[in-house]
Each structure stands twice: as C-alpha cells, then as structure tokens.
PDB file of N, CA and C in Angstrom:
ATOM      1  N   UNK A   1     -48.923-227.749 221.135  1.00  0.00           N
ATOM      2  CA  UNK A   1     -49.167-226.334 220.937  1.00  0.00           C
ATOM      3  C   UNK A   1     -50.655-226.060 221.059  1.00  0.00           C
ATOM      4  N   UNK A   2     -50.981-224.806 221.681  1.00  0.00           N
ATOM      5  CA  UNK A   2     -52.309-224.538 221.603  1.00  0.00           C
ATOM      6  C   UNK A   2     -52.356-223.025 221.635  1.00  0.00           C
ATOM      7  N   UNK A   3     -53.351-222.424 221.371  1.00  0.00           N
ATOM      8  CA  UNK A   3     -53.445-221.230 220.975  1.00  0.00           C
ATOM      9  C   UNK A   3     -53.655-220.174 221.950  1.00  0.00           C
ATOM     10  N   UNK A   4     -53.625-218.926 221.894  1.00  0.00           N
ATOM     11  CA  UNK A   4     -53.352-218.163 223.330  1.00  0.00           C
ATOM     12  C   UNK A   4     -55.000-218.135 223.300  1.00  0.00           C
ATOM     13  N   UNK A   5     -55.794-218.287 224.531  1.00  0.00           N
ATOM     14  CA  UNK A   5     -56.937-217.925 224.715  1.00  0.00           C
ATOM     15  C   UNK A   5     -57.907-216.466 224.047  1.00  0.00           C
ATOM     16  N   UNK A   6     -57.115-215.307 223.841  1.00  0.00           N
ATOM     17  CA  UNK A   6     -57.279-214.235 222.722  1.00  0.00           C
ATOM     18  C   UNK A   6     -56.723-214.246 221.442  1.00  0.00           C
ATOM     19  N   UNK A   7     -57.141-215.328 220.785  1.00  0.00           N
ATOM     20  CA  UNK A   7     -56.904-215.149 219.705  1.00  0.00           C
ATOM     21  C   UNK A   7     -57.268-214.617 218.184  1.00  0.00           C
ATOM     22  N   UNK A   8     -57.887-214.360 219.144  1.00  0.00           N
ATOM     23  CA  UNK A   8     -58.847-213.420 217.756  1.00  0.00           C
ATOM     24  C   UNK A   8     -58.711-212.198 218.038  1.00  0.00           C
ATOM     25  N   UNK A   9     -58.551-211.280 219.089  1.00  0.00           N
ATOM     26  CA  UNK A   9     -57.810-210.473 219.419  1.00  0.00           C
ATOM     27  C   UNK A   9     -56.466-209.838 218.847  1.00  0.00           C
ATOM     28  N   UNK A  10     -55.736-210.953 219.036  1.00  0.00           N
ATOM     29  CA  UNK A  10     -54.366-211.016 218.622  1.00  0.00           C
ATOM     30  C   UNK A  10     -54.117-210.764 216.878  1.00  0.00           C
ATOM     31  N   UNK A  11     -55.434-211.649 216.607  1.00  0.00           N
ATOM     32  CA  UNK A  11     -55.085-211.931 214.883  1.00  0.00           C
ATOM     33  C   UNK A  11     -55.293-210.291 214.436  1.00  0.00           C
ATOM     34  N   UNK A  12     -56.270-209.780 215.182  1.00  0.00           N
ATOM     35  CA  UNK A  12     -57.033-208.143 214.864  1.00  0.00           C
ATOM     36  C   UNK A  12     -55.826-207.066 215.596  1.00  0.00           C
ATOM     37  N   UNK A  13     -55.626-206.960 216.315  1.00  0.00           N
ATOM     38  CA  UNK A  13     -54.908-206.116 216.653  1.00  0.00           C
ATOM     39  C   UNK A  13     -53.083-205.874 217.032  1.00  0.00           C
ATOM     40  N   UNK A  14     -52.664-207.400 217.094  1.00  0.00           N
ATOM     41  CA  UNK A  14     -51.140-207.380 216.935  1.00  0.00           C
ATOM     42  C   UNK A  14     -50.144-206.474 216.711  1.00  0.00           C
ATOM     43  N   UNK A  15     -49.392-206.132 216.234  1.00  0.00           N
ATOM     44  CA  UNK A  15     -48.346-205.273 215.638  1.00  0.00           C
ATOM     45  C   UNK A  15     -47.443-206.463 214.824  1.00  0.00           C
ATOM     46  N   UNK A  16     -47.367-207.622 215.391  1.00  0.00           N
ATOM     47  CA  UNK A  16     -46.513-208.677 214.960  1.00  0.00           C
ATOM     48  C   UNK A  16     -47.425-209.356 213.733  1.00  0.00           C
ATOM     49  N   UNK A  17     -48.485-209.472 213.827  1.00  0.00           N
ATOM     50  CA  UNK A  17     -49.662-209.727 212.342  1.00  0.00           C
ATOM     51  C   UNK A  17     -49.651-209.265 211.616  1.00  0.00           C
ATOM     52  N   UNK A  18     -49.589-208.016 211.560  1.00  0.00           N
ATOM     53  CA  UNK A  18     -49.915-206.561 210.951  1.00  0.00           C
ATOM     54  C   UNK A  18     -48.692-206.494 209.960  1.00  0.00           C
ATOM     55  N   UNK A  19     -47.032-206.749 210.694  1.00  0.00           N
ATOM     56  CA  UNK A  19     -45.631-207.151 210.022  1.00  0.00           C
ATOM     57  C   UNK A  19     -45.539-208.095 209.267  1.00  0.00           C
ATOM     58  N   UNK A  20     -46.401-209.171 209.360  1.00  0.00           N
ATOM     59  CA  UNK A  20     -46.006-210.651 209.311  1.00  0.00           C
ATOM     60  C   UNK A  20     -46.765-210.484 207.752  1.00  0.00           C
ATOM     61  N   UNK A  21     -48.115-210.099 207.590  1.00  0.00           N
ATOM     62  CA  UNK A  21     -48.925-209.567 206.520  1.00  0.00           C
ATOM     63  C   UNK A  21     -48.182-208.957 205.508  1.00  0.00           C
ATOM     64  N   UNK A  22     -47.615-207.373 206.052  1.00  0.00           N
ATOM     65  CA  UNK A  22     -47.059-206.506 205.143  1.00  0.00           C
ATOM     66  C   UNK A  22     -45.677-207.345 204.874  1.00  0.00           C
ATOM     67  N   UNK A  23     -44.865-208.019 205.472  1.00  0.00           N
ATOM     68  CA  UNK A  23     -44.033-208.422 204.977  1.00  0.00           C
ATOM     69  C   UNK A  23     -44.075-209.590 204.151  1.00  0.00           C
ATOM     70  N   UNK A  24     -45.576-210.338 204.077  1.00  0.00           N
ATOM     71  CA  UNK A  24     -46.160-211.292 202.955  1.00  0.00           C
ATOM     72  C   UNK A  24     -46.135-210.771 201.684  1.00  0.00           C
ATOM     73  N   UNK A  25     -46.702-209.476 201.682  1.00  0.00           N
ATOM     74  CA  UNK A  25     -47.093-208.518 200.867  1.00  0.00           C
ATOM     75  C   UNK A  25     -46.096-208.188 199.685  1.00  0.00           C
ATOM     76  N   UNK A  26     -44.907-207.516 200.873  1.00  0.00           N
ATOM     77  CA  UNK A  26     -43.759-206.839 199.932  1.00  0.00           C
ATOM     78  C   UNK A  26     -42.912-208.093 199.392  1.00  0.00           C
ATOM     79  N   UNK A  27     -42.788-209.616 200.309  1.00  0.00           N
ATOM     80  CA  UNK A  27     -42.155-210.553 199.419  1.00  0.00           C
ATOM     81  C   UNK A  27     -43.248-211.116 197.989  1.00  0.00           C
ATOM     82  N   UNK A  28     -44.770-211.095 197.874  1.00  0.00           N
ATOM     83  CA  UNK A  28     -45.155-211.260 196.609  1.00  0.00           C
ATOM     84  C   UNK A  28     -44.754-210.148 195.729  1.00  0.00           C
ATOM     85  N   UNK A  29     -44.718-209.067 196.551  1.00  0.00           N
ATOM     86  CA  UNK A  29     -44.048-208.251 195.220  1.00  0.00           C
ATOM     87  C   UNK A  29     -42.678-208.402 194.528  1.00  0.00           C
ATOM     88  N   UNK A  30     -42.309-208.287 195.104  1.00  0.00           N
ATOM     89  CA  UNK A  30     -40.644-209.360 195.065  1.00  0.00           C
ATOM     90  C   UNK A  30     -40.730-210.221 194.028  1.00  0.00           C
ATOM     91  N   UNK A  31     -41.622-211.116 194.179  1.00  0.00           N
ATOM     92  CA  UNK A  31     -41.422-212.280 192.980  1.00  0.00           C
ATOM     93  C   UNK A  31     -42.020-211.767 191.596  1.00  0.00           C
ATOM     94  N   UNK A  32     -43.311-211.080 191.467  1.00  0.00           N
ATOM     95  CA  UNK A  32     -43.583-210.131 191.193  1.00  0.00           C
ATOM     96  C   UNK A  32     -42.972-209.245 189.445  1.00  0.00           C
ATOM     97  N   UNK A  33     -41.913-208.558 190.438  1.00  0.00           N
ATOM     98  CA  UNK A  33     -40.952-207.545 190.020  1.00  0.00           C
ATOM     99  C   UNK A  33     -40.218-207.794 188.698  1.00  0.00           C
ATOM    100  N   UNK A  34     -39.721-208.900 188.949  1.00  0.00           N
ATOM    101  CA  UNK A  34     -39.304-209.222 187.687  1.00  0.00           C
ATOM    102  C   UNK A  34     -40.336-209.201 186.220  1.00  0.00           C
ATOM    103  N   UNK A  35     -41.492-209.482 186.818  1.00  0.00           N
ATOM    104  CA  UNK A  35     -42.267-209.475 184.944  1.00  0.00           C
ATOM    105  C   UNK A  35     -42.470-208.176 184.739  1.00  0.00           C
ATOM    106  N   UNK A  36     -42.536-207.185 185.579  1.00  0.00           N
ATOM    107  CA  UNK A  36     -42.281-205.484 185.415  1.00  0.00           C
ATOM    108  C   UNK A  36     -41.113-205.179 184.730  1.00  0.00           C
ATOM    109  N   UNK A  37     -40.242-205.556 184.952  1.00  0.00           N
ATOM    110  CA  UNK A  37     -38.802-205.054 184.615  1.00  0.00           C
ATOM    111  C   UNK A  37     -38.630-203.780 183.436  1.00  0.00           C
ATOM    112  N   UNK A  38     -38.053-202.967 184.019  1.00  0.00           N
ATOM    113  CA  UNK A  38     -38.336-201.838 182.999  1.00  0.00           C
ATOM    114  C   UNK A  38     -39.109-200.708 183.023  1.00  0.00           C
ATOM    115  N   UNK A  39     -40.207-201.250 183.413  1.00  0.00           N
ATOM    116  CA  UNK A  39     -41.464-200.699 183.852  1.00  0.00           C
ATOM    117  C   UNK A  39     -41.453-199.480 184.954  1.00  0.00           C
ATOM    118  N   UNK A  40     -41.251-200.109 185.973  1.00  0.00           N
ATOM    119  CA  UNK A  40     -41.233-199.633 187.603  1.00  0.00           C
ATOM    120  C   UNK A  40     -39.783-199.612 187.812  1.00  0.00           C
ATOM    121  N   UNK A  41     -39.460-198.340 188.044  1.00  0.00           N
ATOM    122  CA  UNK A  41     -38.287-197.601 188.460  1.00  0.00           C
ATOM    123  C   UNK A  41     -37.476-197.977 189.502  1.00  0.00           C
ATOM    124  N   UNK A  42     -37.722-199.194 189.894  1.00  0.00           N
ATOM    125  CA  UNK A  42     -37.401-199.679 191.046  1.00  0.00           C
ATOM    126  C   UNK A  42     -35.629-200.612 191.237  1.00  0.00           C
ATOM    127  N   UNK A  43     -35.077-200.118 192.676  1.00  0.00           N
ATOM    128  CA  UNK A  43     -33.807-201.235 192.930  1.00  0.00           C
ATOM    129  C   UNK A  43     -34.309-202.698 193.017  1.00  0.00           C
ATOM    130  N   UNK A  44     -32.973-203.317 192.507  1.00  0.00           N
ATOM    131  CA  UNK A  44     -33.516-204.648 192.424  1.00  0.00           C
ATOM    132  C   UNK A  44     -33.509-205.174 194.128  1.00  0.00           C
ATOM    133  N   UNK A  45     -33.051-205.216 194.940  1.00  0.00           N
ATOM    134  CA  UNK A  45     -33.225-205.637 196.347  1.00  0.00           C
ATOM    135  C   UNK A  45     -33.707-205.008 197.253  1.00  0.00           C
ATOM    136  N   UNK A  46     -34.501-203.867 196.570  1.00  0.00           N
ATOM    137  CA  UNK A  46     -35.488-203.050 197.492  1.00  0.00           C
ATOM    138  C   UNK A  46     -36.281-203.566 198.506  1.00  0.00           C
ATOM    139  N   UNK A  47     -37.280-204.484 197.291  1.00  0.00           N
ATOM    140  CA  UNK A  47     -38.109-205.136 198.214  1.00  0.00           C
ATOM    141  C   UNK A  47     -37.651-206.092 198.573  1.00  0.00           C
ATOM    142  N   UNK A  48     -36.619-207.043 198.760  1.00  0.00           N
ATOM    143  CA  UNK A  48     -35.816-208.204 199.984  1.00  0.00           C
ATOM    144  C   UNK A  48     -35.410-207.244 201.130  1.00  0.00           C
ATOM    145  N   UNK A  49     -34.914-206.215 201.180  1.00  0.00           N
ATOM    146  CA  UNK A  49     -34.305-205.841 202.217  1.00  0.00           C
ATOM    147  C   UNK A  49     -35.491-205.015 203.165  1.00  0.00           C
ATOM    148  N   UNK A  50     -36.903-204.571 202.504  1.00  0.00           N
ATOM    149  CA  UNK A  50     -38.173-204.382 203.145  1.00  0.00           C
ATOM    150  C   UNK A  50     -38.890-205.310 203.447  1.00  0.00           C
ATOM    151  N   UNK A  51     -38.442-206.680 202.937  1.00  0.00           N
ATOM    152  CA  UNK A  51     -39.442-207.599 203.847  1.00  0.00           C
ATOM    153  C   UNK A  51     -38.133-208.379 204.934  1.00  0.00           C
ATOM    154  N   UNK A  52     -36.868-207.911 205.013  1.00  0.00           N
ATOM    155  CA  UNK A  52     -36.330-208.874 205.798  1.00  0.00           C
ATOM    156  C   UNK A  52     -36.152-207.774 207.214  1.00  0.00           C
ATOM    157  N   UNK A  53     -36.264-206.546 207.102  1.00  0.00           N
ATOM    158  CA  UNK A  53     -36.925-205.335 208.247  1.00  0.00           C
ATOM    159  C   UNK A  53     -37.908-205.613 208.740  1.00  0.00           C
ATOM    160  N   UNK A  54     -39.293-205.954 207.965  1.00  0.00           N
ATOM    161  CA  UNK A  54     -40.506-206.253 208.674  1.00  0.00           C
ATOM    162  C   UNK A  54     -40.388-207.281 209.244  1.00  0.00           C
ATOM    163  N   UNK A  55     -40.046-208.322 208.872  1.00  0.00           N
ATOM    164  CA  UNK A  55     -39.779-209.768 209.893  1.00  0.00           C
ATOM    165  C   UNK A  55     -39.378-209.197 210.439  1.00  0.00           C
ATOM    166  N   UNK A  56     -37.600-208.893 210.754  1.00  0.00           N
ATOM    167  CA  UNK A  56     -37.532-208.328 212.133  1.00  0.00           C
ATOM    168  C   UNK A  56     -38.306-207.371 213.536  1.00  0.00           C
ATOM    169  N   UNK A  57     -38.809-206.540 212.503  1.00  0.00           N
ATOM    170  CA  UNK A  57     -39.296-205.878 213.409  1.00  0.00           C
ATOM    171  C   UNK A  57     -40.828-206.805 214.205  1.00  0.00           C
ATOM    172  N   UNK A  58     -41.448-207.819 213.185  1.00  0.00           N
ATOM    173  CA  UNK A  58     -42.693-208.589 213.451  1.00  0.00           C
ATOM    174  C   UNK A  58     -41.901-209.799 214.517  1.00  0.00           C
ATOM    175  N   UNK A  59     -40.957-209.958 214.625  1.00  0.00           N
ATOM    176  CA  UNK A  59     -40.247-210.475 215.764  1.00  0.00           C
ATOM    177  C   UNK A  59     -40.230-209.861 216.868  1.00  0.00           C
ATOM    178  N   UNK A  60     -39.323-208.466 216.427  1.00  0.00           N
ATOM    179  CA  UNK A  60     -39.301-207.958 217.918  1.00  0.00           C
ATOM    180  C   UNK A  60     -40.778-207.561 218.680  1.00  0.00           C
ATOM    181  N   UNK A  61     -41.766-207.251 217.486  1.00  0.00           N
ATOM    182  CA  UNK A  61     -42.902-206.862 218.019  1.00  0.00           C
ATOM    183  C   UNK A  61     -44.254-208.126 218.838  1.00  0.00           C
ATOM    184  N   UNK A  62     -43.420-208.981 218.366  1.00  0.00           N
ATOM    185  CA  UNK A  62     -44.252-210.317 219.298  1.00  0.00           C
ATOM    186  C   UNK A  62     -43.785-210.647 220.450  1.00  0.00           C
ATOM    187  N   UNK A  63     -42.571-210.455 220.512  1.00  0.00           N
ATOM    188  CA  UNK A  63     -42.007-209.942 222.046  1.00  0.00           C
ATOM    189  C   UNK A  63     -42.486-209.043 223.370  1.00  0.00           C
ATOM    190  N   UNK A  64     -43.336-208.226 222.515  1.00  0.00           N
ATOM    191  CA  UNK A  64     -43.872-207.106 222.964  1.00  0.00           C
ATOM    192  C   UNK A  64     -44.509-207.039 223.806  1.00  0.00           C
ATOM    193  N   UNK A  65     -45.415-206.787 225.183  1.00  0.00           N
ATOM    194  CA  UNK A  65     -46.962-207.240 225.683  1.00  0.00           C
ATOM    195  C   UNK A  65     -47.187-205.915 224.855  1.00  0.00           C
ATOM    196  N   UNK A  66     -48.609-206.142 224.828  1.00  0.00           N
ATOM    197  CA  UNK A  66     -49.210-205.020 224.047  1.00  0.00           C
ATOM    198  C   UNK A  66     -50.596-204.692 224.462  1.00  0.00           C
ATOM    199  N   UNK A  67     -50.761-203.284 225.219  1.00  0.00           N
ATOM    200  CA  UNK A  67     -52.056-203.165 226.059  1.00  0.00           C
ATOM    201  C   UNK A  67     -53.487-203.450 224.902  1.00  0.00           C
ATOM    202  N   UNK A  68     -53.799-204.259 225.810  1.00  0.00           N
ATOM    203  CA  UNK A  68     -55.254-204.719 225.421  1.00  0.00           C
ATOM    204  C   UNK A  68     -55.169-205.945 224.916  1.00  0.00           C
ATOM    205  N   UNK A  69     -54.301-207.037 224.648  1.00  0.00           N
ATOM    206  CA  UNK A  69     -54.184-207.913 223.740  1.00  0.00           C
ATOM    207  C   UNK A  69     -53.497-208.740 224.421  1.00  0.00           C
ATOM    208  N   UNK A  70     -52.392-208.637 225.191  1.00  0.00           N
ATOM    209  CA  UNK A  70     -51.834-209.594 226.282  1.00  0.00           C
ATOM    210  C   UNK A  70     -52.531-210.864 226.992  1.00  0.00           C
ATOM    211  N   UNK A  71     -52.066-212.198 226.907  1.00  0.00           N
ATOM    212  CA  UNK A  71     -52.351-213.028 227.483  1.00  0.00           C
ATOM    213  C   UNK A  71     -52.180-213.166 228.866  1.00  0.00           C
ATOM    214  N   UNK A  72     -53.552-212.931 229.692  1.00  0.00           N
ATOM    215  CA  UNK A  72     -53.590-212.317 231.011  1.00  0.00           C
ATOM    216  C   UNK A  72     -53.923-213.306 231.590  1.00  0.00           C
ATOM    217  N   UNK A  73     -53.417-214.042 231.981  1.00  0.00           N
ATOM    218  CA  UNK A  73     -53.597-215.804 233.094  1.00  0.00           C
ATOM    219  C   UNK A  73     -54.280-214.932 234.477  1.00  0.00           C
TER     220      UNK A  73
END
C-alpha cells in the first residue's frame, strides 16, 4: 500500500474524511451517553443509527472523484 500522491489534499478537503471524523465523533458520543442518562433527552439508538449513515455515506463519498482533489496520473 502506498498513499495517493495528494495526500494532504485529500486529508483537507475529502467529503469521505470529513464522514469518517463526524462519524468518529457521533460513535464517542455513543459510548458517552450512557453516563448522561436522564440528563439528555435523547433515543437510545440515535446516535448508532447516525454514525452507521455517515459511514455509509463516507463510503459512498470515497467513491466519488471530487474536483480538485482527484488522483490525476
């Protein structure tokens, strides 16, 4: 494995980073949640079913070419 020649590019401007992050995000909250309990008004599988959307979508979005950021051989 080796890394796409823009990679620093990629790390900054992605759409699939950007998912991959926020969906880091909403699963620490997730674990989280429970010492709230009570607290925050919240469904209990709220946040599983918002971070298992962002993966998807941080999938489909690495699929993507994406102007300006594309690995251009």
């Amino acid at each position: 494995m080796k890394p796409v020649r823009n990679w620093r590019a990629v790390l900054r401007y992605a759409w699939s980073i950007r998912l991959m992050l926020l969906a880091g995000l909403l699963s620490g909250i997730e674990a989280i949640l429970p010492l709230l309990d009570g607290v925050l008004p919240v469904p209990p599988r709220l946040f599983a079913v918002l971070t298992f959307l962002t993966v998807g979508l941080a999938f489909v979005a690495r699929l993507i070419a994406q102007k300006g950021i594309s690995d251009e051989k």
